[in-house]
Structure formats: structure tokens, C-alpha cells
Protein backbone atom coordinates (compact mmCIF):
# COMPACT_ATOMS: atom_id res chain seq x y z
CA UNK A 1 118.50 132.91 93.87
CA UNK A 2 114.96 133.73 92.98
CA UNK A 3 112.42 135.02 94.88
CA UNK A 4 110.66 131.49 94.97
CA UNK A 5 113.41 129.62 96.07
CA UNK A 6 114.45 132.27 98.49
CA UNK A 7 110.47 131.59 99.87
CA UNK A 8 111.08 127.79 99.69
CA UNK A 9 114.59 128.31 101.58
CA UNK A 10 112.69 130.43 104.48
CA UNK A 11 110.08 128.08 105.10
CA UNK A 12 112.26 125.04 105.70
CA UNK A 13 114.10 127.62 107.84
CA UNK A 14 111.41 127.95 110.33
CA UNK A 15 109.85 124.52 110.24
CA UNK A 16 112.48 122.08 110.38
CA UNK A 17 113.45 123.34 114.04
CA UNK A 18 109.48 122.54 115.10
CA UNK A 19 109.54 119.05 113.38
CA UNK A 20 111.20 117.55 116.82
CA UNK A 21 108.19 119.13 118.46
CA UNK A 22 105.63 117.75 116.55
CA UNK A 23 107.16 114.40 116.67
CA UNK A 24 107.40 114.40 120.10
CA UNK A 25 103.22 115.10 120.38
CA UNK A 26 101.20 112.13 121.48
CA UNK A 27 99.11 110.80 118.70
CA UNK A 28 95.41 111.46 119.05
CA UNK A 29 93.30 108.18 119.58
CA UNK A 30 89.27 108.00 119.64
CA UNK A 31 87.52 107.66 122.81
CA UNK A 32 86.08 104.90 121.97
CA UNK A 33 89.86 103.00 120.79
CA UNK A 34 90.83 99.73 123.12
CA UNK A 35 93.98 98.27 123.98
CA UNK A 36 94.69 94.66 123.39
CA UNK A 37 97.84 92.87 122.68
CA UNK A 38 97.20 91.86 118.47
CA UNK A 39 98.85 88.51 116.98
CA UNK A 40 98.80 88.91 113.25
CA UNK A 41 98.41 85.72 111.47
CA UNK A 42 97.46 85.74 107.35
CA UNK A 43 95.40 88.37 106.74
CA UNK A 44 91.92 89.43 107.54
CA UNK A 45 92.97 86.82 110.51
CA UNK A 46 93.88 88.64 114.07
CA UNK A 47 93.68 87.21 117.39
CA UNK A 48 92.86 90.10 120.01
CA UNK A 49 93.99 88.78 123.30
CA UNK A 50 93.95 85.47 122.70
CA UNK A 51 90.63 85.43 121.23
CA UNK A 52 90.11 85.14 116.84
CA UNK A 53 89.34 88.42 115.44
CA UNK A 54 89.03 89.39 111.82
CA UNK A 55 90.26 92.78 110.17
CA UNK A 56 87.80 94.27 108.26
CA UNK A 57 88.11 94.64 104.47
CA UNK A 58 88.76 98.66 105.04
CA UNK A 59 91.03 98.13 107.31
CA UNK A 60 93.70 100.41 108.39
CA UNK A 61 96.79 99.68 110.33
CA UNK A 62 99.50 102.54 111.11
CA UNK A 63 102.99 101.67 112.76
CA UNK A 64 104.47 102.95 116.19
CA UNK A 65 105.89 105.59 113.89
CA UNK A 66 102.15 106.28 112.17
CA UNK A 67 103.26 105.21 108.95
CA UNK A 68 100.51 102.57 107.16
CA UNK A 69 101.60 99.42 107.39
CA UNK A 70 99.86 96.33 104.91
CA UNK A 71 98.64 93.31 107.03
CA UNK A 72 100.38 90.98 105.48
CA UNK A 73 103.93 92.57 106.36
CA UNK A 74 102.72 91.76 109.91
CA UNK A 75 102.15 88.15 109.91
CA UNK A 76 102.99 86.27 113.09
CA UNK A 77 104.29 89.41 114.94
CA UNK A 78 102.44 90.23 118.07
CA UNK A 79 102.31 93.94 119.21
CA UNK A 80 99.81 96.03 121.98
CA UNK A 81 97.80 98.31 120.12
CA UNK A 82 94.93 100.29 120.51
CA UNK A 83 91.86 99.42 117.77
CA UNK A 84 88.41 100.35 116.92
CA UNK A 85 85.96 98.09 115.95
CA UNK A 86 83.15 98.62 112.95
CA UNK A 87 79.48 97.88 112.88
CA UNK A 88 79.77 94.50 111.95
CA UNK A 89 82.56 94.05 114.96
CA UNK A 90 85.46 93.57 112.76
CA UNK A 91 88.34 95.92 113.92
CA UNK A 92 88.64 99.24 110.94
CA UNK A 93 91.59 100.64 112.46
CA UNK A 94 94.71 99.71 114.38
CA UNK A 95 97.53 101.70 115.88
CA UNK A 96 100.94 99.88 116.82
CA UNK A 97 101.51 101.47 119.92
CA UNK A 98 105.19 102.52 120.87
CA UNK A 99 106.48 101.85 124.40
CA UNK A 100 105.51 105.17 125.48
CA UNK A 101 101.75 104.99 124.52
CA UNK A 102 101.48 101.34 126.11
CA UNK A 103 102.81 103.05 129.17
CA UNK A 104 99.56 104.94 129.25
CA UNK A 105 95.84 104.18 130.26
CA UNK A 106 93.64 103.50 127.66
CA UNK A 107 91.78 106.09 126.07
CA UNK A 108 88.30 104.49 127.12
CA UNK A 109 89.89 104.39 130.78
CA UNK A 110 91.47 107.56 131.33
């Protein structure tokens, strides 16, 4: 075994064992995120709470496992997320939230 591989070896040594850990961290949300319950319907069409929404054309949507997800493999699934909204109002950036993170306040009402 070469010394690079030998390096390469080591390292996965010592990090696998913390990847539980970091895993296991809550993700970090803005302040100024809210929490809604989403219905995805054909995208950049949202309903936030019952009320029509649109997705802006940036927009950004990571999982409960904070993978990114497209909009259109969400259509007509509902889910409580926390979101952020852009200038023009349209929501930039969604997080599926896991049952854990619903469990939680909101971070505008902690």
C-alpha cells in the first residue's frame, strides 16, 4: 500500500465514526424562515396554508434528508416545511421538515 492510499485509508478511519454525529445535528434555518404546511401542485404553483403561492424561478427545495429535490417530483404531496420568501414575495427556498424539526418552534418564534 502506498503512502497515499495509506492517507486515504486513515482519513475514512477517523471520519466515518463522526458521520452519525453530524447527521444527528439539527439543520441550521434563517431567522427569518416560516413554517407552513406546503401542497405542491405543477410547478411554480404552491399553496402555503391553504392560500396560492408561487415558487420563485430560483427556487430551491431540499428534502427532510437535505438532499435537493426538483418541484415537479413533488406534485400533489403536502408536507410542513419551513420557507423564505424573496423580494418579490415568491418563496426562494424550502426545507421539508422531518418529524423532529416540525416538533420544534419556528425559528421566527423561538
Amino acid at each position: 500500500m502506498d503512502k497515499r492510499h495509506f492517507l486515504l485509508a486513515l482519513a475514512a478511519a477517523i471520519a466515518l465514526p463522526a458521520l452519525p454525529a453530524l447527521a444527528a445535528e439539527p439543520r441550521p434555518f434563517p431567522p427569518n424562515a416560516k413554517r407552513g404546511k406546503m401542497a405542491f401542485g405543477y410547478a411554480p404553483d404552491i399553496a402555503v396554508d391553504g392560500k396560492p403561492r408561487q415558487l420563485s424561478p430560483a427556487a430551491r427545495i431540499f428534502s427532510d434528508e437535505n438532499l435537493t429535490v426538483v418541484p415537479s417530483a413533488l406534485a400533489d404531496a403536502t408536507f410542513i416545511v419551513n420557507y423564505t420568501e424573496d423580494l418579490n414575495g415568491n418563496i426562494n427556498l424550502v426545507w421539508i421538515l422531518t418529524p423532529e424539526e416540525a416538533r420544534l418552534p419556528a425559528a421566527n418564534k423561538r
